[in-house]
C-alpha atoms as a PDB file:
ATOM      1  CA  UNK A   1     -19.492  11.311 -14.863  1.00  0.00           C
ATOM      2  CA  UNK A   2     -19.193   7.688 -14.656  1.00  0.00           C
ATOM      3  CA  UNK A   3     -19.016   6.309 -11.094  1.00  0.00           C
ATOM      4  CA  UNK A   4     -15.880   3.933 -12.172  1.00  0.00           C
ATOM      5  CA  UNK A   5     -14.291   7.402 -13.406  1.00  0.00           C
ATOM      6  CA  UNK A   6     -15.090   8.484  -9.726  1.00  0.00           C
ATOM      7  CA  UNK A   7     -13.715   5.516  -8.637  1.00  0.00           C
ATOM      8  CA  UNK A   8     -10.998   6.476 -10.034  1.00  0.00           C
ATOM      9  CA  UNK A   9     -10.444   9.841  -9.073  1.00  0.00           C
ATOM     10  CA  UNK A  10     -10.983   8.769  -5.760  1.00  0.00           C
ATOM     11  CA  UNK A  11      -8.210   6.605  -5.308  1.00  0.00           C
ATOM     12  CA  UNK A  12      -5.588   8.845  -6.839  1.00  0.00           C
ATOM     13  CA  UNK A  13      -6.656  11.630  -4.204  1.00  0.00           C
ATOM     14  CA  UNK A  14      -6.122   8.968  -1.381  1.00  0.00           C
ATOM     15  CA  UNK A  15      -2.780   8.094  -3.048  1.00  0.00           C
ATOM     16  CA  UNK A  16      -1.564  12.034  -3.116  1.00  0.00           C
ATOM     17  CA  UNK A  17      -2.580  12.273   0.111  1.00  0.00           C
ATOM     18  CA  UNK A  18      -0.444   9.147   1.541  1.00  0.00           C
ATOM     19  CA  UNK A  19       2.758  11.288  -0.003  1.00  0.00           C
ATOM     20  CA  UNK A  20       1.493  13.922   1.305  1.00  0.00           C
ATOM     21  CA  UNK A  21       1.535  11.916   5.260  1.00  0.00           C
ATOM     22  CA  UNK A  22       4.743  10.493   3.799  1.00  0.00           C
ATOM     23  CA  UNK A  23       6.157  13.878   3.387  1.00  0.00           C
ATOM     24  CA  UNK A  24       4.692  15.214   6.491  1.00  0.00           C
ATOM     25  CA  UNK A  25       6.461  12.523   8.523  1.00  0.00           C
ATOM     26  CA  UNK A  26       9.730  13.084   6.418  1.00  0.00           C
ATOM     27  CA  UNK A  27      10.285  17.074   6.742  1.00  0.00           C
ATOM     28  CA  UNK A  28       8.947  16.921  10.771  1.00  0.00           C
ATOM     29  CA  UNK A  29      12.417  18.230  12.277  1.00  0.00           C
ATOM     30  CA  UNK A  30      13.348  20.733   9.865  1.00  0.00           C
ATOM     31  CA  UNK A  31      10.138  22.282   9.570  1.00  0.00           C
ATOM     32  CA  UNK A  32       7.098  23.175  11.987  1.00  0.00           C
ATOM     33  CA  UNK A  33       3.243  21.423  11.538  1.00  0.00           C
ATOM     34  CA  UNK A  34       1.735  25.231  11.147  1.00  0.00           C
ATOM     35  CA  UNK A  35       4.710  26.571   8.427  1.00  0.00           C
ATOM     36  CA  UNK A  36       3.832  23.411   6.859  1.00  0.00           C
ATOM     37  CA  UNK A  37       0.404  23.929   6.623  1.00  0.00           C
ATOM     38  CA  UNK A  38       0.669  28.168   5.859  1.00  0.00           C
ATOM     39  CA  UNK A  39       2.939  27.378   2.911  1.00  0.00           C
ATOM     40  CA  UNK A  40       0.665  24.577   1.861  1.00  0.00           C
ATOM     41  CA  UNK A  41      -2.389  26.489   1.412  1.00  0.00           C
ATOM     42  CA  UNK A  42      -0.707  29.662   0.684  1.00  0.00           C
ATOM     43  CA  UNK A  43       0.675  28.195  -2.601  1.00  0.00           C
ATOM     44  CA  UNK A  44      -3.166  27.123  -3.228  1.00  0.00           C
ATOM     45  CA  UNK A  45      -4.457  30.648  -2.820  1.00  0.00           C
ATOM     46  CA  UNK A  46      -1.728  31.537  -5.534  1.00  0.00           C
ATOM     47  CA  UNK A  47      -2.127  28.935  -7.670  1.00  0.00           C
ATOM     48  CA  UNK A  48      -6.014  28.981  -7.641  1.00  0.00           C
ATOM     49  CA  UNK A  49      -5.809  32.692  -8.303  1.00  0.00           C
ATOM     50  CA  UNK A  50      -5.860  32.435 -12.467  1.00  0.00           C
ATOM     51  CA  UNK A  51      -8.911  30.187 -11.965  1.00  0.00           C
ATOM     52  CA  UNK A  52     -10.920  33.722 -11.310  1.00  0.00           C
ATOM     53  CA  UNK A  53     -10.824  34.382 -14.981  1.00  0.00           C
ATOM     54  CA  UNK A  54     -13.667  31.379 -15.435  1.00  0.00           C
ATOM     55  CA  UNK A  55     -14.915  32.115 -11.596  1.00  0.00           C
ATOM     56  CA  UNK A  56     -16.915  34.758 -10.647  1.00  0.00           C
ATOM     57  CA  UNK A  57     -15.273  36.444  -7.941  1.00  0.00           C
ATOM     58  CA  UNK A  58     -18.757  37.969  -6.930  1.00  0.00           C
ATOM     59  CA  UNK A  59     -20.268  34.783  -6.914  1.00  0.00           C
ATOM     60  CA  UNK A  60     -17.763  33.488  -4.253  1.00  0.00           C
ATOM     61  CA  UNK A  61     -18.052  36.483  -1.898  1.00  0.00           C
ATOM     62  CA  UNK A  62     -22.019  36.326  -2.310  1.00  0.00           C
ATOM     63  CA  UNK A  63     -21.764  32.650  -1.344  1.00  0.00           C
ATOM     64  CA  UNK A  64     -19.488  33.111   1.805  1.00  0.00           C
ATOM     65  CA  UNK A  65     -21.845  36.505   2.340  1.00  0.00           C
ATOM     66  CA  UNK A  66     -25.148  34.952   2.686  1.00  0.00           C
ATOM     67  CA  UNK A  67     -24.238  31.301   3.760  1.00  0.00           C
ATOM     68  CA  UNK A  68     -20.936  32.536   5.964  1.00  0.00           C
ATOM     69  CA  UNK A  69     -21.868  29.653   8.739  1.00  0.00           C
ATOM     70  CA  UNK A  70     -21.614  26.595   6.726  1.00  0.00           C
ATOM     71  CA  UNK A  71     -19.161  27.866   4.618  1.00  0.00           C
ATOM     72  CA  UNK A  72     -16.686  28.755   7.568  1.00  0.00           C
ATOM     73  CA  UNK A  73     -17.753  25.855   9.356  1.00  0.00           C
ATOM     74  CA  UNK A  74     -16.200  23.530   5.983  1.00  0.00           C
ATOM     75  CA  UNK A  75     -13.482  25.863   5.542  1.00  0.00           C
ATOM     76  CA  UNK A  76     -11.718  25.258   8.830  1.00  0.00           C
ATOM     77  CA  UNK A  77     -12.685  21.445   9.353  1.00  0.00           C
ATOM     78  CA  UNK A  78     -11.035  20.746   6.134  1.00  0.00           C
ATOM     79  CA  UNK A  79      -8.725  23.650   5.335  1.00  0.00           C
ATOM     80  CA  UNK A  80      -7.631  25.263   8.831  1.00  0.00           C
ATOM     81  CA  UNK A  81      -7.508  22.043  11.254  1.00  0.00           C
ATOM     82  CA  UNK A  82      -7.451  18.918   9.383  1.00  0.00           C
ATOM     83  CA  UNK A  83      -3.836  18.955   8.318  1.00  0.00           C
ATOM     84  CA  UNK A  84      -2.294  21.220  10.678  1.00  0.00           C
ATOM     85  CA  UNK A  85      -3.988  18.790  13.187  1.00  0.00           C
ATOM     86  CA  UNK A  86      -2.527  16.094  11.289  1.00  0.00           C
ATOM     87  CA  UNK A  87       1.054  17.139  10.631  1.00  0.00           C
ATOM     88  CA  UNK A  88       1.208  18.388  14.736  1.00  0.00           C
ATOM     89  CA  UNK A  89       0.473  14.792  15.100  1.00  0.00           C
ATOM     90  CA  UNK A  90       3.263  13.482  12.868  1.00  0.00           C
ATOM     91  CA  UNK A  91       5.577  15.895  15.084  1.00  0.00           C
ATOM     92  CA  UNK A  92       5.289  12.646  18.021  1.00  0.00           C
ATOM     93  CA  UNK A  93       3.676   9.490  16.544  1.00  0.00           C
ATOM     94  CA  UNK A  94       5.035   6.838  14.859  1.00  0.00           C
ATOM     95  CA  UNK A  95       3.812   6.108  11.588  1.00  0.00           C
ATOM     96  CA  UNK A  96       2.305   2.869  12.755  1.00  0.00           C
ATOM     97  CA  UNK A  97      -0.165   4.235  14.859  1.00  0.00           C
ATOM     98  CA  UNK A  98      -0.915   7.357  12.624  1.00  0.00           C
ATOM     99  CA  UNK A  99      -2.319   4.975  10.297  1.00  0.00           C
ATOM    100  CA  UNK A 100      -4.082   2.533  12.946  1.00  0.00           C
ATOM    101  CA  UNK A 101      -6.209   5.770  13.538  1.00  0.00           C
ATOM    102  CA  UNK A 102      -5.985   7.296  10.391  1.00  0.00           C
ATOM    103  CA  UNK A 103      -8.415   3.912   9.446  1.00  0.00           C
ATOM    104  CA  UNK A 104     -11.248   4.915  11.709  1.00  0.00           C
ATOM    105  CA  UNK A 105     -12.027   8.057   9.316  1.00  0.00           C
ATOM    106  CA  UNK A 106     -14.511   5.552   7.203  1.00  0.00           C
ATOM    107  CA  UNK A 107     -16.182   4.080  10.178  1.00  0.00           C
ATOM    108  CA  UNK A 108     -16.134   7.845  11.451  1.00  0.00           C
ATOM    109  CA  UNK A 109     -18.143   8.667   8.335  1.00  0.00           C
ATOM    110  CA  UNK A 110     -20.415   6.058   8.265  1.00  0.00           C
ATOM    111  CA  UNK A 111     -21.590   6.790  12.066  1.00  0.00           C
ATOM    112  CA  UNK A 112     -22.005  10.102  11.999  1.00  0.00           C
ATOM    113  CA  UNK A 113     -23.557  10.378   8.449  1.00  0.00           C
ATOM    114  CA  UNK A 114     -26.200   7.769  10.296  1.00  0.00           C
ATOM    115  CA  UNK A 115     -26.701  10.062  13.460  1.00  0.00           C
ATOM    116  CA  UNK A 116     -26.241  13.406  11.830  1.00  0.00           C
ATOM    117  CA  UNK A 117     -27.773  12.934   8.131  1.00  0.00           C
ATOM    118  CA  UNK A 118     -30.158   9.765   9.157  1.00  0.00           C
ATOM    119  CA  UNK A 119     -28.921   7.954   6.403  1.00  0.00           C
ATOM    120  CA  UNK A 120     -29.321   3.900   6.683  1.00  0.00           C
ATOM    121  CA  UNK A 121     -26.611   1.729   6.937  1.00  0.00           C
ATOM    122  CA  UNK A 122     -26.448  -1.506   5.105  1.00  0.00           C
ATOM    123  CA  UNK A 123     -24.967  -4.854   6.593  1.00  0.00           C
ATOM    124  CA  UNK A 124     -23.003  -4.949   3.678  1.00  0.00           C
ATOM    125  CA  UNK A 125     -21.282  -1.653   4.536  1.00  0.00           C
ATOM    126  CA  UNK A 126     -20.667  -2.453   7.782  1.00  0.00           C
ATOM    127  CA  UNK A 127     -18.444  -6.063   6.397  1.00  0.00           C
ATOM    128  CA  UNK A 128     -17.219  -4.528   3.796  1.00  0.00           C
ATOM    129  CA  UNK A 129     -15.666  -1.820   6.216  1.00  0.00           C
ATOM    130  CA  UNK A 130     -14.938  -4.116   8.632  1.00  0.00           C
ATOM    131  CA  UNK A 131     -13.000  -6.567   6.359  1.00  0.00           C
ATOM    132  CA  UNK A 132     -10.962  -3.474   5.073  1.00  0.00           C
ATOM    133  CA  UNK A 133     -10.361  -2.166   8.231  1.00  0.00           C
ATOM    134  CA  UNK A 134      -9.218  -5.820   8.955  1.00  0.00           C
ATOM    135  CA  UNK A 135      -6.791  -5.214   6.326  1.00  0.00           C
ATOM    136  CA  UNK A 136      -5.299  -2.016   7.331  1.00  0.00           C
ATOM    137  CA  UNK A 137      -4.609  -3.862  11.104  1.00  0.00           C
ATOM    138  CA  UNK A 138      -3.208  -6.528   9.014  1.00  0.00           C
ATOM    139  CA  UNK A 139      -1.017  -4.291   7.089  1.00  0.00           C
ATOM    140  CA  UNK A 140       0.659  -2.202   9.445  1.00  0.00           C
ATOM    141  CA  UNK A 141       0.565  -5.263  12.243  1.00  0.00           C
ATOM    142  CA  UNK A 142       2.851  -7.266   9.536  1.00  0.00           C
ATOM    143  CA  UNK A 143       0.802  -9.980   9.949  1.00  0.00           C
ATOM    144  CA  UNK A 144       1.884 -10.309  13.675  1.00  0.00           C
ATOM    145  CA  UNK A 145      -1.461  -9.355  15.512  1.00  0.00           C
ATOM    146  CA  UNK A 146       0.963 -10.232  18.452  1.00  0.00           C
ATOM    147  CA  UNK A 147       2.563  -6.940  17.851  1.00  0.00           C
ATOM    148  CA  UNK A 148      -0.315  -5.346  19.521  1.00  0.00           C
ATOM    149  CA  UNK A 149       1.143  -5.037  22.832  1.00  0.00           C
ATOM    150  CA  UNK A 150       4.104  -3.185  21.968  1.00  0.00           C
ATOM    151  CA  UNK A 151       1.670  -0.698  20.752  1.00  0.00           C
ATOM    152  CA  UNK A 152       1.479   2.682  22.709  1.00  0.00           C
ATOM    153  CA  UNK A 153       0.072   6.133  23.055  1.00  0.00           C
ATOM    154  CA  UNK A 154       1.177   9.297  23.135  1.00  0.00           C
ATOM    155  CA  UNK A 155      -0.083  13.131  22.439  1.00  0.00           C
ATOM    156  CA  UNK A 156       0.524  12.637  18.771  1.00  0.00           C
ATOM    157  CA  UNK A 157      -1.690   9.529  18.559  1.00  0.00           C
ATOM    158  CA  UNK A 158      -4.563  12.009  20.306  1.00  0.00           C
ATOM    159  CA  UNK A 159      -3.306  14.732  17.802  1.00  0.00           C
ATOM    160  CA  UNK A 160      -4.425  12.361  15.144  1.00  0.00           C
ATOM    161  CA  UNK A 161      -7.812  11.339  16.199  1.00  0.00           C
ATOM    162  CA  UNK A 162      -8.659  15.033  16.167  1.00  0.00           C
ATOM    163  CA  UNK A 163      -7.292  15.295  12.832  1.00  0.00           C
ATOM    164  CA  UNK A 164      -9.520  12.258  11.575  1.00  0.00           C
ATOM    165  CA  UNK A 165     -12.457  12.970  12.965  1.00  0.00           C
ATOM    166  CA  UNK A 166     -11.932  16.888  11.868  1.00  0.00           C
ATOM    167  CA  UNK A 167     -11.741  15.138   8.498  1.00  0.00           C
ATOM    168  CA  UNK A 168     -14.337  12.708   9.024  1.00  0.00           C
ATOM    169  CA  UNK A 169     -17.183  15.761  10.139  1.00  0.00           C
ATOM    170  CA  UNK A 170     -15.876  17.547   7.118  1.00  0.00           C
ATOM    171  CA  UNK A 171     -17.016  14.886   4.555  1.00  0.00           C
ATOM    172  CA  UNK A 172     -20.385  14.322   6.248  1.00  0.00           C
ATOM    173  CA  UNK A 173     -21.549  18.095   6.397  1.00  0.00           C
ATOM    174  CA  UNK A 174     -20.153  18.618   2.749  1.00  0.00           C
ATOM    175  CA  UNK A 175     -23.353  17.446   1.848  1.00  0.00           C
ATOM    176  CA  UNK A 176     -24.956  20.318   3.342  1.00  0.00           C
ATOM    177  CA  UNK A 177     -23.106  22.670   1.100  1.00  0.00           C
ATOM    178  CA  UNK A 178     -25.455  25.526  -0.272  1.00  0.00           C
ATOM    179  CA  UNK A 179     -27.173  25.032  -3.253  1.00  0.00           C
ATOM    180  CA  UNK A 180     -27.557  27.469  -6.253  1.00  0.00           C
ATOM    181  CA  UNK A 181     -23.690  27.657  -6.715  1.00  0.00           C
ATOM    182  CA  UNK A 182     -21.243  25.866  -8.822  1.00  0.00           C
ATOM    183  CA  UNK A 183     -18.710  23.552  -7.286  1.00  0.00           C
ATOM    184  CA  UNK A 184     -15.859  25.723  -8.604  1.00  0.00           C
ATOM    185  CA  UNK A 185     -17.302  28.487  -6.557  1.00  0.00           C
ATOM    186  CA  UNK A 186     -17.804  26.357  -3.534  1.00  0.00           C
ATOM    187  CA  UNK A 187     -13.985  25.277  -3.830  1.00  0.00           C
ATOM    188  CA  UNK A 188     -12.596  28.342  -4.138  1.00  0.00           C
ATOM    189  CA  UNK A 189     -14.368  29.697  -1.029  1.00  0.00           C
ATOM    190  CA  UNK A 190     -13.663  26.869   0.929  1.00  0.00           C
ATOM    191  CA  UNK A 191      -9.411  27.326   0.373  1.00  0.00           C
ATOM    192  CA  UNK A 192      -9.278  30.949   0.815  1.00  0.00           C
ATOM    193  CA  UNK A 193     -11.474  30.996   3.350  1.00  0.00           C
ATOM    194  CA  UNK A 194     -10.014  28.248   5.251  1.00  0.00           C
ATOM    195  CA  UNK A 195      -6.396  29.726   4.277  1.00  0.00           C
ATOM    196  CA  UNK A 196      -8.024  33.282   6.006  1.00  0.00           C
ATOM    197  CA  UNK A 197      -8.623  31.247   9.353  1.00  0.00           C
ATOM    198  CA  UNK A 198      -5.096  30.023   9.452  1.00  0.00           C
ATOM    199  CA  UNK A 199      -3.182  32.855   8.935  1.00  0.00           C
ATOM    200  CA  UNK A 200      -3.460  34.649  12.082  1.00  0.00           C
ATOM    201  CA  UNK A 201      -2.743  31.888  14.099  1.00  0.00           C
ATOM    202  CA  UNK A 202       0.695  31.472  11.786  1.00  0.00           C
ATOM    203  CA  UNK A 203       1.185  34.905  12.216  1.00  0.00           C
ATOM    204  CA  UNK A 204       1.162  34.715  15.990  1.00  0.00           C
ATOM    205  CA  UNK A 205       3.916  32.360  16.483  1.00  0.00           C
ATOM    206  CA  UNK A 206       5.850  35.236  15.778  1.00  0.00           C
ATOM    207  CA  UNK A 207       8.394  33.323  12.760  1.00  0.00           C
ATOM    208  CA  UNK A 208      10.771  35.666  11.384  1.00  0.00           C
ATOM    209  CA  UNK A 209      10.694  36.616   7.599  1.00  0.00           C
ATOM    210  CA  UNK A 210      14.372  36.001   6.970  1.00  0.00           C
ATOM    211  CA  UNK A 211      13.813  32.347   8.347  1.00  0.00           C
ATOM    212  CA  UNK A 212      10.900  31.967   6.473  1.00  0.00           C
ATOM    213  CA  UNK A 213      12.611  32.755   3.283  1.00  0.00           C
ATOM    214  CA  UNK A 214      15.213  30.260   3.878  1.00  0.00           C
ATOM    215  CA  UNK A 215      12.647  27.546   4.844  1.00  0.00           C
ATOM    216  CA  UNK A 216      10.986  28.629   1.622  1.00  0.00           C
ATOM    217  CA  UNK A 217      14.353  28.449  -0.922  1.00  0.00           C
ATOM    218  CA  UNK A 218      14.882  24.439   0.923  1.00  0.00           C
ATOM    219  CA  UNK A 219      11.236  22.927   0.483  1.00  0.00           C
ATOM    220  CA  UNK A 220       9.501  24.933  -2.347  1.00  0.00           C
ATOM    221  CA  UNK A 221       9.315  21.474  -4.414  1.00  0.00           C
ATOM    222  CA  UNK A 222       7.576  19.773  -0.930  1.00  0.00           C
ATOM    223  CA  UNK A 223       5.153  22.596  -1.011  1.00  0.00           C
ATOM    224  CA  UNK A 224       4.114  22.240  -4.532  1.00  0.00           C
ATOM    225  CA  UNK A 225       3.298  19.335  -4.104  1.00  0.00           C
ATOM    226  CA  UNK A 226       1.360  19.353  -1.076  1.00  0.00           C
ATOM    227  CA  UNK A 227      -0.408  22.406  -2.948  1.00  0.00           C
ATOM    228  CA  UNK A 228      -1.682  21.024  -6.039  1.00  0.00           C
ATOM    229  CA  UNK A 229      -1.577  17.094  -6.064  1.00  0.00           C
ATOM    230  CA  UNK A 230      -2.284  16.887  -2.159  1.00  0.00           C
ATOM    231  CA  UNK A 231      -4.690  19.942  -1.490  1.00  0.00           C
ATOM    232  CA  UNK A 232      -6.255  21.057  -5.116  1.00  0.00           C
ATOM    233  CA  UNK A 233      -6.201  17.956  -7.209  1.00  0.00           C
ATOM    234  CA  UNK A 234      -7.234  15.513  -4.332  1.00  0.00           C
ATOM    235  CA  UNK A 235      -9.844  18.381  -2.854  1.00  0.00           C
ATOM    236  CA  UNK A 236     -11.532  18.090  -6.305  1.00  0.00           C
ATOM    237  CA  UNK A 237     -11.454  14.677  -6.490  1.00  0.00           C
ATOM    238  CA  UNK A 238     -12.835  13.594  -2.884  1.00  0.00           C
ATOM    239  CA  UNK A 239     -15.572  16.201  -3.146  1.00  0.00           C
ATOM    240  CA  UNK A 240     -16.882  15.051  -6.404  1.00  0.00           C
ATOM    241  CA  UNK A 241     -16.435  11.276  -4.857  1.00  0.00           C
ATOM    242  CA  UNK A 242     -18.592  12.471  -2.141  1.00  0.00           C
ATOM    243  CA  UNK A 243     -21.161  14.260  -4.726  1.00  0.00           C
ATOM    244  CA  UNK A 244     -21.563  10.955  -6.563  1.00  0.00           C
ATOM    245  CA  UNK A 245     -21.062   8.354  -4.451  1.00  0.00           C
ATOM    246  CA  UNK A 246     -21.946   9.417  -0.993  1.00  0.00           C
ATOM    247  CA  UNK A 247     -20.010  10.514   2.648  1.00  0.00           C
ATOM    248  CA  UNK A 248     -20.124   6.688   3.677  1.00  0.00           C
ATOM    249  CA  UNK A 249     -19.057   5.063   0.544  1.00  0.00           C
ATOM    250  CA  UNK A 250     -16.146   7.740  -0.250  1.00  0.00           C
ATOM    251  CA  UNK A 251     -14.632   7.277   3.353  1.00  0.00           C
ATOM    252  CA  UNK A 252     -14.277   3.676   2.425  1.00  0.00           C
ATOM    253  CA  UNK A 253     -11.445   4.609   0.119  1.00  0.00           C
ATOM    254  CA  UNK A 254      -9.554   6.184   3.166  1.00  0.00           C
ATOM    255  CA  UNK A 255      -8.465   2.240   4.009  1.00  0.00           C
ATOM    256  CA  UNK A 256      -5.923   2.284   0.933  1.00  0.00           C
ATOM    257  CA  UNK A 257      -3.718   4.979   2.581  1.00  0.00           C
ATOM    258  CA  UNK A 258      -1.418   2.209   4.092  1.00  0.00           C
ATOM    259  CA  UNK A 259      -1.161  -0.090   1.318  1.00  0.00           C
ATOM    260  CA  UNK A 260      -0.591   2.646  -0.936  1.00  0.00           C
ATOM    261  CA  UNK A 261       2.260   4.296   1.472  1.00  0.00           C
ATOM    262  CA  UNK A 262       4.033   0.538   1.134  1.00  0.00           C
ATOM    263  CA  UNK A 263       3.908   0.814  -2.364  1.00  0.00           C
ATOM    264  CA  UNK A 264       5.487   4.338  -2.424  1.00  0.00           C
ATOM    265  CA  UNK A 265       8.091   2.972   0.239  1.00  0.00           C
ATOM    266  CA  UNK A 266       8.789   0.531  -2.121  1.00  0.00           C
ATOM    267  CA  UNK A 267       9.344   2.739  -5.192  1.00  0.00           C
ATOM    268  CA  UNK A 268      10.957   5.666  -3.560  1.00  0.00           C
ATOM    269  CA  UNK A 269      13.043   3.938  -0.626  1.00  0.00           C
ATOM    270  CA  UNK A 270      13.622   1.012  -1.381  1.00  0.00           C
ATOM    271  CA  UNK A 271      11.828  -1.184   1.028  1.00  0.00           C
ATOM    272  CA  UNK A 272      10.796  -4.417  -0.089  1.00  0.00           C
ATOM    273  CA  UNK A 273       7.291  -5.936  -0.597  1.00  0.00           C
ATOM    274  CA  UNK A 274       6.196  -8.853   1.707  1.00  0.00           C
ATOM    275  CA  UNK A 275       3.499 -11.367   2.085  1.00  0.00           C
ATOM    276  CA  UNK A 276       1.885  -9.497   4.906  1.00  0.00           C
ATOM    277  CA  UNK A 277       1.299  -6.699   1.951  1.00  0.00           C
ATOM    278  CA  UNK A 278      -0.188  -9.067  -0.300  1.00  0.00           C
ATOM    279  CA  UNK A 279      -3.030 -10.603   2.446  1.00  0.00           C
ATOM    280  CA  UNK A 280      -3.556  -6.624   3.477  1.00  0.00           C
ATOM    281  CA  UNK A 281      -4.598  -5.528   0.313  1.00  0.00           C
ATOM    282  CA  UNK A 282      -6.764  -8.291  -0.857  1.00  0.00           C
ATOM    283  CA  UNK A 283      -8.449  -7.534   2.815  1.00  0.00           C
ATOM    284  CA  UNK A 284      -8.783  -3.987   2.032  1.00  0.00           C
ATOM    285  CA  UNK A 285     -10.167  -4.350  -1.485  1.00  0.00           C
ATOM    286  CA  UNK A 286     -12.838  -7.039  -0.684  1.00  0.00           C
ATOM    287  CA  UNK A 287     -13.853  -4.658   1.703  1.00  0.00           C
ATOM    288  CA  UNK A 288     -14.047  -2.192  -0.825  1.00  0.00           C
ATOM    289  CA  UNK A 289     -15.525  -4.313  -3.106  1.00  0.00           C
ATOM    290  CA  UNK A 290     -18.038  -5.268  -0.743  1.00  0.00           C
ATOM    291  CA  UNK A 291     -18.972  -1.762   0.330  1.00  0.00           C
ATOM    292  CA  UNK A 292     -18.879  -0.362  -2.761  1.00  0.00           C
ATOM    293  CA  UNK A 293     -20.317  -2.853  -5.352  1.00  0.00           C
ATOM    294  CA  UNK A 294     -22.703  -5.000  -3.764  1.00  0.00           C
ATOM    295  CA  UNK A 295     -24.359  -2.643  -1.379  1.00  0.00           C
ATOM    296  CA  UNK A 296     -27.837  -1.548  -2.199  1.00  0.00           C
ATOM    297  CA  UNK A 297     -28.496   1.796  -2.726  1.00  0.00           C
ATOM    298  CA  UNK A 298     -27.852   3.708   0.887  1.00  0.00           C
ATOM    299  CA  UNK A 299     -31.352   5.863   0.676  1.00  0.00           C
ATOM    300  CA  UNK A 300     -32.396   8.699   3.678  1.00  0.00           C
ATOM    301  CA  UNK A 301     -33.989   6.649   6.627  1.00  0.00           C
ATOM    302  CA  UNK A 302     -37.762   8.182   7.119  1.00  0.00           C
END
């Protein structure tokens, strides 16, 4: 595949995943961060279950067998934690400073992949991440770096770092996945494993079936969605980003989240598109640009 294809892909995972923080946000007091997240990947499990007639079953429970470690260790950074991490977090902080720290996930990646993978890191990935992360500040700042000070913390915002650097570990040691398998088989393990890890901590918060149902009959579209375009589709997508372009590199594309949930705030409620908007993204992709285009070839350090 094409790395502009990947490019691609890429960026429309990053935009399902900004409805999905949109939605998360939006459905906070009528339903719980863990019901979110059990529904979420439960619909996965069933939707992913035709995709057994092309992938071999015995394959997948050979794979979590004999590499049950690394498998369980990607299964609940990126399955199990990362989003019900992230929607607890959404439960408390404001949207503002979900996506302040939502922006660190790229320079997350790029630090650990140095300290935990030895990769090198160019000077043109560090301004190119630095000019997008300028952007994102920018952005959500409104162009009023003054606004700084009215800034503050709170559980949620701590909530949050966990979830990004849960997130953040996740796409580093994905490059450690086990070899010999296909990356349908790797996928599949990693969502009903993952989903397997959840459950009995769902479970013990003791939610009562009739409830459950009724949650269920109110938000079934909100949990299709965060199912396949948020979970499957963008799961696919970020892993093969990661595949073919590298931890560092794909992380970059985590600094379009807030430009991308103006534009959907635009389209869906109405909000209206400033200046401040237009300065933030041309921040965010020169930064990209930079990282991604005229970087050298990020090589192993010896």
């Amino acid at each position: 595949m094409k790395k502009y294809s990947v490019y691609l892909l890429v960026g429309l995972c990053v935009l399902f995943w900004s409805g999905n923080f949109i939605l998360g946000r939006f459905v906070r007091d009528d339903v719980q961060p863990l019901e979110l997240a059990f529904f979420r990947w439960a619909f996965v499990c069933l939707m992913l279950l035709p995709a057994f007639y092309h992938v071999s079953l015995r394959n997948v429970l050979k794979l979590v067998r004999e590499h049950f470690i690394v498998t369980s260790v990607l299964a609940i950074l990126s399955v199990t934690f990362f989003n019900t991490i992230l929607y607890t977090a959404l439960q408390t902080t404001t949207a503002t400073n979900a996506l302040l720290i939502n922006s660190s996930v790229p320079i997350m990646i790029l630090i650990l992949s140095a300290m935990m993978l030895k990769h090198d890191v160019s000077g043109r990935q560090v301004a190119g991440i630095a000019l997008s992360t300028a952007g994102v500040v920018f952005l959500i700042l409104k162009g009023d770096f003054g606004s700084v000070s009215a800034l503050s913390l709170n559980h949620g915002d701590f909530w949050m770092l966990a979830s990004s650097l849960s997130w953040a570990l996740y796409s580093v040691l994905f490059k450690l996945k086990p070899a010999g398998y296909s990356s349908a088989e790797l996928f599949m393990a990693n969502m009903y494993l993952g989903f397997l890890y959840l459950l009995p901590i769902y479970l013990a918060q003791g939610y009562t079936f009739h409830a459950e149902a009724v949650l269920l009959e109110n938000y079934w579209a909100y949990f299709i969605y965060v199912s396949l375009f948020a979970s499957i589709l963008s799961y696919i997508f970020w892993n093969k980003g990661i595949d073919v372009l590298g931890a560092a590199k794909t992380g970059q594309f985590a600094h379009l989240m807030p430009l991308f949930g103006a534009i959907l705030a635009y389209i869906f409620l109405g909000e209206t598109l400033q200046f401040y908007h237009v300065v933030g993204a041309l921040l965010i992709g020169t930064g990209i640009y930079v990282s991604l285009f005229s970087a050298k070839p990020v090589v192993p350090g010896k």
